[in-house]
Protein backbone atom coordinates (compact mmCIF):
# COMPACT_ATOMS: atom_id res chain seq x y z
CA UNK A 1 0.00 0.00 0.00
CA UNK A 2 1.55 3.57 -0.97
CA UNK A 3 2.09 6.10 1.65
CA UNK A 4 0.39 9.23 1.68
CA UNK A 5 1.90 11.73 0.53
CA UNK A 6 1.75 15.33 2.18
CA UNK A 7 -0.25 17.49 0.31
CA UNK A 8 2.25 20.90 1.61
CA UNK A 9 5.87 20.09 0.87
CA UNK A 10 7.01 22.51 3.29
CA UNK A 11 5.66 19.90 5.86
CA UNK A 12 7.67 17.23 4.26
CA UNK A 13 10.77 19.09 5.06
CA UNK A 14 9.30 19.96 8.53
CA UNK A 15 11.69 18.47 11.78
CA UNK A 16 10.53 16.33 14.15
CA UNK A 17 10.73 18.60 17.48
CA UNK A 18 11.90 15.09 18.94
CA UNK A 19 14.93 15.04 16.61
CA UNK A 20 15.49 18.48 17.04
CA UNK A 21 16.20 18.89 20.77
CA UNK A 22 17.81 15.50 21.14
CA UNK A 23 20.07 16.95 18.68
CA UNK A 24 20.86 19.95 20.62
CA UNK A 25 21.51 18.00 23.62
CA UNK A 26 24.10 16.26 21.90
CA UNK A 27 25.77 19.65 20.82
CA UNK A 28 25.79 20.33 24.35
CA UNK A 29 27.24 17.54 25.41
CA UNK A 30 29.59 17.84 23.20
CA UNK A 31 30.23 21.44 23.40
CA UNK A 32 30.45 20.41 26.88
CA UNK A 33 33.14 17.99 26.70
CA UNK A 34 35.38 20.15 24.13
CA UNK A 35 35.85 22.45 26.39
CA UNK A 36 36.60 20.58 29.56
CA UNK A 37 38.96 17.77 28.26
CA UNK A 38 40.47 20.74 25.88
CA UNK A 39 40.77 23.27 28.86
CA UNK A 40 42.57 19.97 31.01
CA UNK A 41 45.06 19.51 28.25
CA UNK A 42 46.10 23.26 28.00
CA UNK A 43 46.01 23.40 31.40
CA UNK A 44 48.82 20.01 31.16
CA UNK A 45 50.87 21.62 28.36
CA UNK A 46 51.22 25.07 29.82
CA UNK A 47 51.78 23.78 33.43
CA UNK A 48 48.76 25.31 35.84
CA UNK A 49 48.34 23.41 38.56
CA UNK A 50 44.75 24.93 38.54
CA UNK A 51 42.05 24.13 36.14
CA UNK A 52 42.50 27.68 34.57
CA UNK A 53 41.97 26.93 30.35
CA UNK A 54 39.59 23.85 31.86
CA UNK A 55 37.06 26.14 33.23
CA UNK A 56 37.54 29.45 31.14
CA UNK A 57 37.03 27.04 27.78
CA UNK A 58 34.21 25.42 29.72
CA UNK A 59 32.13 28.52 30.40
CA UNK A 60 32.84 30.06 26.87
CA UNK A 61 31.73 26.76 24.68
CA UNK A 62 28.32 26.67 27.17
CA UNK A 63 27.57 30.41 26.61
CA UNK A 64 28.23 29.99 22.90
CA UNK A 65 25.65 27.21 23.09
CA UNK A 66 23.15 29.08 24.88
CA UNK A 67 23.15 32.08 22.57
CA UNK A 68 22.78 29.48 19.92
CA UNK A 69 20.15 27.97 21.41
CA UNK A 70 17.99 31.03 21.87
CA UNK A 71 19.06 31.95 18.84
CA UNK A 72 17.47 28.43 17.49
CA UNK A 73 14.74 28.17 19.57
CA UNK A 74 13.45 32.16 18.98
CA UNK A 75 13.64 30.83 15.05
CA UNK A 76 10.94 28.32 15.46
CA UNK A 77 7.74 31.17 15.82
């Protein structure tokens, strides 16, 4: 039996709000994890005994993804 077709094709291309946010999670866990484990290793190579490049890096990747994700989610109106 053939599927049914939508009659709009802007709905065809529409994404599932599902899809959508799990997706963003993952950019935030990634985001996320760039930052840390990149921050650590600076923080190795240049010799800090504190996590300074671990938590600056940290802080700047998750306020990058937060104005991105206003930026994404304000897009969606």
């Amino acid at each position: 039996m053939p599927k049914k077709q939508p009659a709009d094709p802007a709905e065809k291309r529409r994404i599932n709000p599902a899809m959508k946010y799990s997706g963003m999670a993952g950019q935030m866990a990634g985001a996320t994890a760039l930052g840390f484990f990149g921050g650590r290793w600076l923080d190795n190579y240049f010799g800090f005994e504190k996590p300074v490049f671990a938590i600056g890096l940290l802080i700047l990747f998750l306020s990058s993804f937060m104005i991105k994700l206003v930026n994404d989610v304000s897009q969606d109106k």
